[in-house]
N, C-alpha and C. Protein backbone atom coordinates (compact mmCIF):
# COMPACT_ATOMS: atom_id res chain seq x y z
N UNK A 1 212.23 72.56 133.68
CA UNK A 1 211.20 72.12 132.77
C UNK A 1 211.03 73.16 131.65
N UNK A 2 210.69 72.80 130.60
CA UNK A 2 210.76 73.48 128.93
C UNK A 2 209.23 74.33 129.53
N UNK A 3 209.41 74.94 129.66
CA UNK A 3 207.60 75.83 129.81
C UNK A 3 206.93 76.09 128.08
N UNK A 4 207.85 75.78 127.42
CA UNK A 4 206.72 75.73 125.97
C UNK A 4 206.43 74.35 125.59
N UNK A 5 206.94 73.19 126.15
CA UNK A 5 206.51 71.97 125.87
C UNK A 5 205.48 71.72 127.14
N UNK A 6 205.18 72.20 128.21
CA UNK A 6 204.52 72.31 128.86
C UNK A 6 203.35 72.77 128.79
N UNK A 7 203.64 73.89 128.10
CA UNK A 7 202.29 74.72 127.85
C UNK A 7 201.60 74.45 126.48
N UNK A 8 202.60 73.49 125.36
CA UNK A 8 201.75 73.15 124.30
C UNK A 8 200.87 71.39 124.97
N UNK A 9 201.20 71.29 126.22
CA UNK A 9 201.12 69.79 126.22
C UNK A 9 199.27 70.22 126.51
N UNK A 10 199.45 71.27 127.86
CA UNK A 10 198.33 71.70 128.46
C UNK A 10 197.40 72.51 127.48
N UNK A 11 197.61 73.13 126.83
CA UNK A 11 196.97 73.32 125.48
C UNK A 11 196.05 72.29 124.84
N UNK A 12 196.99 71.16 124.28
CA UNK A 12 196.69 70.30 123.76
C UNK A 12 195.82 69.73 124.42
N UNK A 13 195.93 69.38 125.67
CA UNK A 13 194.82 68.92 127.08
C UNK A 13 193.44 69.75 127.15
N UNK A 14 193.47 70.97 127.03
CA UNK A 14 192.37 71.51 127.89
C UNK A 14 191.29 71.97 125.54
N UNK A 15 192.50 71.75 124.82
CA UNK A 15 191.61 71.37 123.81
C UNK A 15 190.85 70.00 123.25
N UNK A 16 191.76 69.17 123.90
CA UNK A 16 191.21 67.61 122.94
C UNK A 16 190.30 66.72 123.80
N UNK A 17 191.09 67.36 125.19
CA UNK A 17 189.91 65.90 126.54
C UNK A 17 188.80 66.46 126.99
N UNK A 18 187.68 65.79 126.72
CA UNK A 18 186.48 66.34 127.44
C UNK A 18 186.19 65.53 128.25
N UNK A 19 184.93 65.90 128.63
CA UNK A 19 184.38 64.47 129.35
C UNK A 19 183.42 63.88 128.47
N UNK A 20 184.08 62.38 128.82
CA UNK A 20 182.69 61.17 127.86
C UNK A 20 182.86 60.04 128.47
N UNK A 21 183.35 60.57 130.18
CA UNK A 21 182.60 59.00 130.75
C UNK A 21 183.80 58.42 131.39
N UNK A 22 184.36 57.93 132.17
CA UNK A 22 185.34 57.08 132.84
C UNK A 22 185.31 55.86 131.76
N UNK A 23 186.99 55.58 131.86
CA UNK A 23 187.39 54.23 131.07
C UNK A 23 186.96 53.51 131.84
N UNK A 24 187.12 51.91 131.58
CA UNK A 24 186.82 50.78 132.21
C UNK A 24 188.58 50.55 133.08
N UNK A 25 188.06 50.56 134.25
CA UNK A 25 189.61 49.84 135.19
C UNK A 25 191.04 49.55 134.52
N UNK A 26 191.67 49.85 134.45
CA UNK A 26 192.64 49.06 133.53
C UNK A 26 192.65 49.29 132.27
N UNK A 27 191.92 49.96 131.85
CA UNK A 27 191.70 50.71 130.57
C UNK A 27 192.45 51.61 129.94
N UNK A 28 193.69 51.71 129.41
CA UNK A 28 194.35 52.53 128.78
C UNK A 28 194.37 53.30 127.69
N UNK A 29 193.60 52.17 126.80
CA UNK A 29 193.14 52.96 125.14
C UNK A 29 193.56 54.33 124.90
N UNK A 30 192.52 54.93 125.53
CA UNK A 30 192.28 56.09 125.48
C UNK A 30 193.01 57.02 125.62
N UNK A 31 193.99 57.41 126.86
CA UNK A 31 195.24 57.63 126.94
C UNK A 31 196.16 57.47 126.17
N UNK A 32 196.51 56.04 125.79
CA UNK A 32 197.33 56.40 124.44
C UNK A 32 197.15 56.48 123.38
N UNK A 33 195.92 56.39 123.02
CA UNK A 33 195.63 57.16 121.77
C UNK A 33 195.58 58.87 122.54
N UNK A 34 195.51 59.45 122.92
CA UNK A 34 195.68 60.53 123.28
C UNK A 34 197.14 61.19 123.36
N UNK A 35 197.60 60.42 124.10
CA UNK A 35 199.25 60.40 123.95
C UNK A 35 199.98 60.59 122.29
N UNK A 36 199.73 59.88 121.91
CA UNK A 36 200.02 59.77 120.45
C UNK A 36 199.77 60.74 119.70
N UNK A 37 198.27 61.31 119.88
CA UNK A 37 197.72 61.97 119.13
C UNK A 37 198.55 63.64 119.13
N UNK A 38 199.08 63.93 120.90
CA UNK A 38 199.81 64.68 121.55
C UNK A 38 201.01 64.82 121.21
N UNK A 39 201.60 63.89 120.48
CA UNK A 39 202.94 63.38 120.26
C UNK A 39 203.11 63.77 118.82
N UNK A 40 202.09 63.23 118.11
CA UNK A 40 202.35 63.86 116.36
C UNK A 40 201.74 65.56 116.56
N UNK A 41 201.03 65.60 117.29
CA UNK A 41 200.58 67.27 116.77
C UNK A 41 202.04 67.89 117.04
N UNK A 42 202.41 67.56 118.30
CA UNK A 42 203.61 68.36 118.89
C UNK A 42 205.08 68.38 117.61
N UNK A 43 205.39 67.01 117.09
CA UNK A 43 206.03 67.09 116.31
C UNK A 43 205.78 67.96 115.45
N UNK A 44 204.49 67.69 114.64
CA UNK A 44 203.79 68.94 113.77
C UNK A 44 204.57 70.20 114.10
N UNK A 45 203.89 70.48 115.02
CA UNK A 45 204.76 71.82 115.62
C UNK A 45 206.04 72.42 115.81
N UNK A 46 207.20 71.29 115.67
CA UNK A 46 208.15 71.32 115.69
C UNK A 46 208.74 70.94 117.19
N UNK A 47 207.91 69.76 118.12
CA UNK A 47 208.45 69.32 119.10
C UNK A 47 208.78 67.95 119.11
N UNK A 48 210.18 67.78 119.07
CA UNK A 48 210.43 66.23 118.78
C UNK A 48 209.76 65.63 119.91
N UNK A 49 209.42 64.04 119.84
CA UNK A 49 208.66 63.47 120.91
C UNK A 49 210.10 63.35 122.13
N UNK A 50 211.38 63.43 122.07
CA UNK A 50 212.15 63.00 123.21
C UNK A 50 212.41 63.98 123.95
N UNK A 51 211.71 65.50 123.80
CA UNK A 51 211.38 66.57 124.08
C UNK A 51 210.23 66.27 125.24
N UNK A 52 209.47 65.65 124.36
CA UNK A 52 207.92 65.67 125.45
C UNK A 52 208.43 64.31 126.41
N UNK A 53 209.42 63.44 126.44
CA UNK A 53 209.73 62.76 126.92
C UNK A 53 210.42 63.03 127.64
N UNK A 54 211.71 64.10 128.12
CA UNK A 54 212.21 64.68 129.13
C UNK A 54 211.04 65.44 130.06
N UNK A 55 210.35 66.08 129.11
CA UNK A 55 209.24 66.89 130.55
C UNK A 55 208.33 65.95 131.14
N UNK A 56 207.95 64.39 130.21
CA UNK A 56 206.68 63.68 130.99
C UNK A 56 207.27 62.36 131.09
N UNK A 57 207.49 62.08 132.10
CA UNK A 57 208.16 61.14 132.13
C UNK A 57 207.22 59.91 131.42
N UNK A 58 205.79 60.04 131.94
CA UNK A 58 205.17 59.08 130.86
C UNK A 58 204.00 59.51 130.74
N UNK A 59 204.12 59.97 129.24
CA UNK A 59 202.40 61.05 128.74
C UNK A 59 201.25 60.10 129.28
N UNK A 60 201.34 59.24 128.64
CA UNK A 60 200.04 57.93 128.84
C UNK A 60 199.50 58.20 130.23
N UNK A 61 200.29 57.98 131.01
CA UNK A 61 199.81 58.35 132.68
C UNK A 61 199.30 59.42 132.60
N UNK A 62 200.05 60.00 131.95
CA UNK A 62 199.61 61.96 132.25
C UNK A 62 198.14 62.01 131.76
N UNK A 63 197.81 61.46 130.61
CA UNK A 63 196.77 61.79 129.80
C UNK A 63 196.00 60.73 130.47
N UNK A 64 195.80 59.87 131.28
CA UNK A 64 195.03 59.30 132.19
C UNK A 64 194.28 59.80 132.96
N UNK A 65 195.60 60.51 134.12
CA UNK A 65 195.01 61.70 134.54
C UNK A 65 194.47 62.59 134.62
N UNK A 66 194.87 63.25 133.22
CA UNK A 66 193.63 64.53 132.58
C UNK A 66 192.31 64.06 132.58
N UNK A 67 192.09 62.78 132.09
CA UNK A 67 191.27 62.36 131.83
C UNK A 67 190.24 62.35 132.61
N UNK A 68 190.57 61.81 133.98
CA UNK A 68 190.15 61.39 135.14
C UNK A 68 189.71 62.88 136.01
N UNK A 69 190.45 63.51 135.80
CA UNK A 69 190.07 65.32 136.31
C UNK A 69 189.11 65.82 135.79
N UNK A 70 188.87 65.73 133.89
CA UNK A 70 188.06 66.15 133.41
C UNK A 70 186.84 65.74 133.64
N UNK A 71 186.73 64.41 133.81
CA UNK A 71 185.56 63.38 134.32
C UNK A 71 184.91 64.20 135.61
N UNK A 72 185.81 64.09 136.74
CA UNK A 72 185.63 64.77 137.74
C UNK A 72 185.32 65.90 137.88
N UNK A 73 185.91 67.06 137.18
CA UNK A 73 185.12 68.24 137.00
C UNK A 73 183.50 68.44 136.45
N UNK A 74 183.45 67.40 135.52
CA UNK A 74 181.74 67.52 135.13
C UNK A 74 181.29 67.26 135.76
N UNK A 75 181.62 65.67 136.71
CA UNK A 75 180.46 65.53 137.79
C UNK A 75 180.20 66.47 138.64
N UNK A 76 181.61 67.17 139.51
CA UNK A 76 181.36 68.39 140.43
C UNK A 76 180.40 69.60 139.61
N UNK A 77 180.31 69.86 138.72
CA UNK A 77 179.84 70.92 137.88
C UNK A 77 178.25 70.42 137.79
N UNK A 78 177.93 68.70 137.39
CA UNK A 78 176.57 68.66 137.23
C UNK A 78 176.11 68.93 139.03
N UNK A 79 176.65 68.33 139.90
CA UNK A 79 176.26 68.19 140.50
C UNK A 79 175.79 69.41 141.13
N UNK A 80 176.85 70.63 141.21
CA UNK A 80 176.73 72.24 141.50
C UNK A 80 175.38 72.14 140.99
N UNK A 81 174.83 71.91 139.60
CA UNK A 81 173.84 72.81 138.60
C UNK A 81 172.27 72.21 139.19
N UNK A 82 172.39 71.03 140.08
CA UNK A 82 171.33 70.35 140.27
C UNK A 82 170.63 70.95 141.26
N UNK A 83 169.38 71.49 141.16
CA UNK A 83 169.06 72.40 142.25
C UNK A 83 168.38 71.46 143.52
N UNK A 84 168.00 69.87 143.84
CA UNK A 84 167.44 69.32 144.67
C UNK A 84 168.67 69.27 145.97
């Protein structure tokens, strides 16, 4: 695995996804607009997308996932902060 397409992907992740809520079921939007968005910065950068396509086999999923972690981390985090 390319560890600089890796590490601009996770970059790109732990800058652009926050939390704002779980998609609806079946809900992809978001992901690939994320994907995409992941895809031109990286080019920007000088990473062709069939680059980020050997390391992810499919961003969209990937960025689902983030998604879904990040979600998950706030709840664990509100929930830590709640003193009842």
């Amino acid at each position: 695995m390319s560890e600089r397409i890796i590490a601009f992907v996770e970059n790109w992740v732990s800058e652009n996804i926050h939390a704002e809520g779980y998609p609806a079921e079946g809900d992809d939007t978001q992901a690939k607009g994320f994907a995409a968005q992941c895809r031109a910065e990286a080019l920007e950068a000088g990473i062709p997308a069939s680059e980020i396509d050997d390391e992810f086999d499919d961003l969209t999923a990937f960025m689902s996932g983030q998604i879904q972690e990040t979600n998950e981390r706030e709840v664990g985090r509100q929930i830590d902060k709640d003193p009842s």
